[in-house]
C-alpha atoms as a PDB file:
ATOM      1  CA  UNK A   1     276.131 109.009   6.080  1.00  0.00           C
ATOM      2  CA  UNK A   2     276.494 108.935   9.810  1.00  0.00           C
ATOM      3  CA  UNK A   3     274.403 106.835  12.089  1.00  0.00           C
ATOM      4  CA  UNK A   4     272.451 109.417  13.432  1.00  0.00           C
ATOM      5  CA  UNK A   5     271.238 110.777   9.705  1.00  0.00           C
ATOM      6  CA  UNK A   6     270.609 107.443   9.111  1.00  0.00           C
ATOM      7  CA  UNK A   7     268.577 107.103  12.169  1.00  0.00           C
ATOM      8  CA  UNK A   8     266.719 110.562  10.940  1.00  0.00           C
ATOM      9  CA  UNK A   9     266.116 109.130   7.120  1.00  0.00           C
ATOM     10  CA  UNK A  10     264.472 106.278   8.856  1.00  0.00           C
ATOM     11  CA  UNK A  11     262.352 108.403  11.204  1.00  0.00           C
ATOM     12  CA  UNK A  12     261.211 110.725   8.324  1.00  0.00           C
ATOM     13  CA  UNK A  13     260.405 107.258   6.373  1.00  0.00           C
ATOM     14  CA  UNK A  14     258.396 106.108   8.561  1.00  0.00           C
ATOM     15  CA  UNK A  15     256.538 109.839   9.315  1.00  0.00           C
ATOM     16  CA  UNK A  16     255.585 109.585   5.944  1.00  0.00           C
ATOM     17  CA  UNK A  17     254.189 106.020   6.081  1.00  0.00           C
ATOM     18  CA  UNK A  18     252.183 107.059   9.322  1.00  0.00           C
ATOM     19  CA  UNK A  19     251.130 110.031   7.344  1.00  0.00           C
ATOM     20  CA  UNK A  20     249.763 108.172   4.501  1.00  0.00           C
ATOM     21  CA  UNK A  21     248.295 105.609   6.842  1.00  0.00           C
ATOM     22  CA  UNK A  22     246.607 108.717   8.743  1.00  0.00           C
ATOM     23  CA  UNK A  23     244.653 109.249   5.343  1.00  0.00           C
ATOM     24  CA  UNK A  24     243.834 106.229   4.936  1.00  0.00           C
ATOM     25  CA  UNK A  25     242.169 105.543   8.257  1.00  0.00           C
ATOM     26  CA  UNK A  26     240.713 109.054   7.750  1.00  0.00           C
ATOM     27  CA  UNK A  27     239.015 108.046   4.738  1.00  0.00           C
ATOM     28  CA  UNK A  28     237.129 105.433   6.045  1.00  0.00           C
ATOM     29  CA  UNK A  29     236.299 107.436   8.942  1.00  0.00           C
ATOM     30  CA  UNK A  30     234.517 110.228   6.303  1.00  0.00           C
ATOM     31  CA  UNK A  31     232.877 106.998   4.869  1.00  0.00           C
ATOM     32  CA  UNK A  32     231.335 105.102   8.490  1.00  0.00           C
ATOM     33  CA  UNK A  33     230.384 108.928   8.807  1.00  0.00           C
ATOM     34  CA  UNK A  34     228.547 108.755   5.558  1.00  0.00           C
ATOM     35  CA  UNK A  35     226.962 105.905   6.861  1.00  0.00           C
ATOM     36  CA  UNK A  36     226.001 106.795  10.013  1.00  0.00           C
ATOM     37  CA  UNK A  37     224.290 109.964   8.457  1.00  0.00           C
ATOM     38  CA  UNK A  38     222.422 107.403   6.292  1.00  0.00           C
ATOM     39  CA  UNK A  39     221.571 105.446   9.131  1.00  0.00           C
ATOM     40  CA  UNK A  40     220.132 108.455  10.706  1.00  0.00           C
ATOM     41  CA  UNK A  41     218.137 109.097   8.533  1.00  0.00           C
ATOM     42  CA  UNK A  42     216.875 105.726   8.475  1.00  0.00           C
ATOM     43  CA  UNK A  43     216.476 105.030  11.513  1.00  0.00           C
ATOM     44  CA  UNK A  44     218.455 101.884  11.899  1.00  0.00           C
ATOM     45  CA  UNK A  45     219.534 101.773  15.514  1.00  0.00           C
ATOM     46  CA  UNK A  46     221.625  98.804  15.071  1.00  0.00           C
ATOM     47  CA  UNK A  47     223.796 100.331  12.289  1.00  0.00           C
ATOM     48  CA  UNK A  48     223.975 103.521  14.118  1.00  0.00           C
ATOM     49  CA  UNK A  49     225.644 102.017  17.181  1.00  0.00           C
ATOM     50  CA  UNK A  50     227.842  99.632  14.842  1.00  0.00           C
ATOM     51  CA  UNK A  51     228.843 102.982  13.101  1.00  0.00           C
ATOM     52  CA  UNK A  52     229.416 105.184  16.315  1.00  0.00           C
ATOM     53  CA  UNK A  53     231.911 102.055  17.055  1.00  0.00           C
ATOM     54  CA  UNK A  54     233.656 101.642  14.206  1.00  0.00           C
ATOM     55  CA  UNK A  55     234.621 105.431  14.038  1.00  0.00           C
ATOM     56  CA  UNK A  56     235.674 105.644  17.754  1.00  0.00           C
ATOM     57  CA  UNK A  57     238.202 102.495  16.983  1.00  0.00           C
ATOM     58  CA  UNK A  58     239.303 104.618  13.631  1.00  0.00           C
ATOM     59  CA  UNK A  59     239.933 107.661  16.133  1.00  0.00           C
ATOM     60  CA  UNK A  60     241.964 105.472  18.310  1.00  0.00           C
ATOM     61  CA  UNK A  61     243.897 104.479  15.772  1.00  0.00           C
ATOM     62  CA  UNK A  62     244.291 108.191  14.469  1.00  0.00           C
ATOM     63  CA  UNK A  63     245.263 109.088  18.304  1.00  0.00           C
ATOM     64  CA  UNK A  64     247.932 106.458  18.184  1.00  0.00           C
ATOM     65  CA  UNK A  65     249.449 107.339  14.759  1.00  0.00           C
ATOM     66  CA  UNK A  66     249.482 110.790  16.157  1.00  0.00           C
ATOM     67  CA  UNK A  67     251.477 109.704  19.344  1.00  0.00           C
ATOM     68  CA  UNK A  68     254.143 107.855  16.878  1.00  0.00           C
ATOM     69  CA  UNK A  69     253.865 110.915  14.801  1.00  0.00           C
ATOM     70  CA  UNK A  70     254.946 113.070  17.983  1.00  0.00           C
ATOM     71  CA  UNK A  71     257.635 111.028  19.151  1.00  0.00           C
ATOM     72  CA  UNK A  72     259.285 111.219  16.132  1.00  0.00           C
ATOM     73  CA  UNK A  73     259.363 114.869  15.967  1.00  0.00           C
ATOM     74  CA  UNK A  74     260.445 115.120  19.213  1.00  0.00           C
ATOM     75  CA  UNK A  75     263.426 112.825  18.448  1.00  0.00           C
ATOM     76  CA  UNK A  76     264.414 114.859  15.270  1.00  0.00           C
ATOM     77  CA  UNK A  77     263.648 118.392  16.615  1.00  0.00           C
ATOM     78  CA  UNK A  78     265.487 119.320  13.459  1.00  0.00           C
ATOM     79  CA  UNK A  79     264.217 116.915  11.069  1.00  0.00           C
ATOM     80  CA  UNK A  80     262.969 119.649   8.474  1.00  0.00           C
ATOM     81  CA  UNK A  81     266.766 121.492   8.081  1.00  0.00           C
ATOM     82  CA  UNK A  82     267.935 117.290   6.914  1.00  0.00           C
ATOM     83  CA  UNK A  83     265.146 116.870   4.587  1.00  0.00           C
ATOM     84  CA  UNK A  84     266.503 116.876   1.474  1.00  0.00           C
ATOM     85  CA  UNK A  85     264.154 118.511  -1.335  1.00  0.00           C
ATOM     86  CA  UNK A  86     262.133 115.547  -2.778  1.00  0.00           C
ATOM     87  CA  UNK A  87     261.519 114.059   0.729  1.00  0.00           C
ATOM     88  CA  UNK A  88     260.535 117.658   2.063  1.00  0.00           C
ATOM     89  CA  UNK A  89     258.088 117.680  -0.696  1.00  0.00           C
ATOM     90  CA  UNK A  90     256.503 114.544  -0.269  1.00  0.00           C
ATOM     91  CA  UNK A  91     256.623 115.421   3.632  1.00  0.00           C
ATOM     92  CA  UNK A  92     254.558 118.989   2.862  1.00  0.00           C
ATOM     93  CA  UNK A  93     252.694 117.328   0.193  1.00  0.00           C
ATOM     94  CA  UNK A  94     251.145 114.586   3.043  1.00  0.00           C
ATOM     95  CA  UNK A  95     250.745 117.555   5.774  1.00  0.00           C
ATOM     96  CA  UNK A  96     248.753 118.661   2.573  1.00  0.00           C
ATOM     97  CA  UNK A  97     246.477 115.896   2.600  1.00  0.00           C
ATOM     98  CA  UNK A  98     245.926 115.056   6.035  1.00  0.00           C
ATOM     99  CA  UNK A  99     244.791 118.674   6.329  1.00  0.00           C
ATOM    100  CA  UNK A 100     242.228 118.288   3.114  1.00  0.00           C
ATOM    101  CA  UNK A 101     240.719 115.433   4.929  1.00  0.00           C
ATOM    102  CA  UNK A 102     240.910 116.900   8.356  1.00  0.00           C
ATOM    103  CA  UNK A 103     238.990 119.416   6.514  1.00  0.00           C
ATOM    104  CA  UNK A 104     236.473 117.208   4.772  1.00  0.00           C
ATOM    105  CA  UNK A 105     235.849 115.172   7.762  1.00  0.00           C
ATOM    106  CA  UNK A 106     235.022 118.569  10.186  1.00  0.00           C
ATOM    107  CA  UNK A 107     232.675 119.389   7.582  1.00  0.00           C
ATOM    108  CA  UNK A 108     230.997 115.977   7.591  1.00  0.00           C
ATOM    109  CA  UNK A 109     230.626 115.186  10.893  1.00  0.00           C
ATOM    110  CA  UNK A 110     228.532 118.426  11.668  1.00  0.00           C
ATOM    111  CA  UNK A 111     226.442 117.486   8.856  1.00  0.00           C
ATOM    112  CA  UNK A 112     226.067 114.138  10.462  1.00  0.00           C
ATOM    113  CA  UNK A 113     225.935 116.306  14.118  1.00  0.00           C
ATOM    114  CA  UNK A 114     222.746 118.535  12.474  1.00  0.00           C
ATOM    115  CA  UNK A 115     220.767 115.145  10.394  1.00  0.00           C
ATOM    116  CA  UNK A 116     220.947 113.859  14.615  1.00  0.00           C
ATOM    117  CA  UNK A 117     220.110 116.571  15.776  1.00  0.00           C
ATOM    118  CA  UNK A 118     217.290 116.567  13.375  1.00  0.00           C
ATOM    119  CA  UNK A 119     216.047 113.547  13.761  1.00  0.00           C
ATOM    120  CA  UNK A 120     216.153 113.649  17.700  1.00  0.00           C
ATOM    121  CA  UNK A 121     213.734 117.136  17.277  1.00  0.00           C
ATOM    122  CA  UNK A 122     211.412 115.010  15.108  1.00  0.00           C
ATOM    123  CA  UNK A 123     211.428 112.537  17.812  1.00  0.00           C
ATOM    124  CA  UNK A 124     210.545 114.843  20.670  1.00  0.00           C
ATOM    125  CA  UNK A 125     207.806 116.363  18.281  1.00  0.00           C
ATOM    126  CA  UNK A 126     205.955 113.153  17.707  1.00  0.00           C
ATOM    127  CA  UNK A 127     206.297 112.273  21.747  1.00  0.00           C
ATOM    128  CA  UNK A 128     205.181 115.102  22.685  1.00  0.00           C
ATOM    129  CA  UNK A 129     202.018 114.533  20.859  1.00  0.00           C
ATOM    130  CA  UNK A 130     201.484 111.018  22.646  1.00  0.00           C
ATOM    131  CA  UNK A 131     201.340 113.042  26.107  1.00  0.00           C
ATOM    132  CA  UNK A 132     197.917 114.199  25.007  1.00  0.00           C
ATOM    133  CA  UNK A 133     197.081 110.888  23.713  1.00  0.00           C
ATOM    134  CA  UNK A 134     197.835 109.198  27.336  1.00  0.00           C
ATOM    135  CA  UNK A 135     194.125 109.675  28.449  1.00  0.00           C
ATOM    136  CA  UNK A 136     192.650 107.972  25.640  1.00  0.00           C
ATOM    137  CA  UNK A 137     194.506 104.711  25.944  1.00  0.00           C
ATOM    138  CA  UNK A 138     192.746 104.730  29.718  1.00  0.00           C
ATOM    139  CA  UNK A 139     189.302 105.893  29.048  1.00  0.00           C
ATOM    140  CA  UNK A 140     186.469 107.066  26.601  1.00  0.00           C
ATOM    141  CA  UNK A 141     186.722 110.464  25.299  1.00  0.00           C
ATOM    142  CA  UNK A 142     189.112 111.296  27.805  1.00  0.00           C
ATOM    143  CA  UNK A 143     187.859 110.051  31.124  1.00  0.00           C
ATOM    144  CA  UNK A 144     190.166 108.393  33.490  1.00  0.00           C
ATOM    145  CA  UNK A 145     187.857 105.484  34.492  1.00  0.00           C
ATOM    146  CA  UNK A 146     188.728 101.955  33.444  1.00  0.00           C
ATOM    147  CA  UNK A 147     187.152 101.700  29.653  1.00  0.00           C
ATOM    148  CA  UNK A 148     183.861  99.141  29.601  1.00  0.00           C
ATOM    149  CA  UNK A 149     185.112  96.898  27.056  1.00  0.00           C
ATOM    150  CA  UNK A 150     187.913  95.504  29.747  1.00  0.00           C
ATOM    151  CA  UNK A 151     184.914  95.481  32.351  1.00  0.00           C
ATOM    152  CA  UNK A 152     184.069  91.546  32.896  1.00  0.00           C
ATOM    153  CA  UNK A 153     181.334  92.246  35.104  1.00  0.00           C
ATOM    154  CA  UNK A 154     178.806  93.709  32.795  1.00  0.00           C
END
């Protein structure tokens, strides 16, 4: 084996360790999105921004995997013609995966996208009603003087 197909067999080792670790990361990104759907619909403003954080680190971490991922190809701009047959396999087999979840995770996060969206339309609904409401808090029965209850002097 020369040194540069032993250079390559160590590249394509370690594309499909990034690979797999790409899945991994991926799956717990579907599952702080299932959580920060929950949290929507809950309500729970705290858990919402500790969600919204923890999936922007796991997309860091995807975007860095990806950069390793690229930099390997471009090293081995011919990696697929050394793969040997159980290693291209395993190689497709990944791709496979990281697609399926790639997938999954689209689909998720415009579910989570629509439950905000939701939840924000709810919001406006019930603050729009509160604009009518506004006159009441200053007077009786919608007149804009000071209400008498407040009034010290009578």
């Amino acid at each position: 084996m020369t040194e540069k197909s032993r250079s390559a067999s160590t590249d394509l080792s370690r594309l499909c360790g990034l690979l797999e670790k790409k899945i991994a990361i991926f799956k717990d990104f579907i599952s702080a999105t299932v959580s920060l759907k929950d949290m929507i619909k809950e309500h729970n403003v705290d858990a919402i921004e500790t969600m919204i954080a923890r999936r922007h680190d796991h997309i860091v971490f995807i975007n860095r995997i990806d950069d390793e991922i690229r930099m390997i190809r471009e090293t081995n701009s011919s990696y697929e013609a050394m793969l040997d047959p159980e290693t291209r396999k395993r190689v497709q087999s990944l791709m496979k995966m990281v697609e399926n979840v790639i997938s999954k995770t689209l689909r998720l996060n415009q579910d989570c996208e629509a439950a905000a969206e939701n939840e924000l339309s709810k919001l406006r609904e019930g603050l729009s009603g509160l604009g009518h409401r506004e006159k009441w808090f200053k007077g009786y029965g919608g007149k804009s003087w000071e209400p008498r209850f407040l009034d010290v002097q009578t």
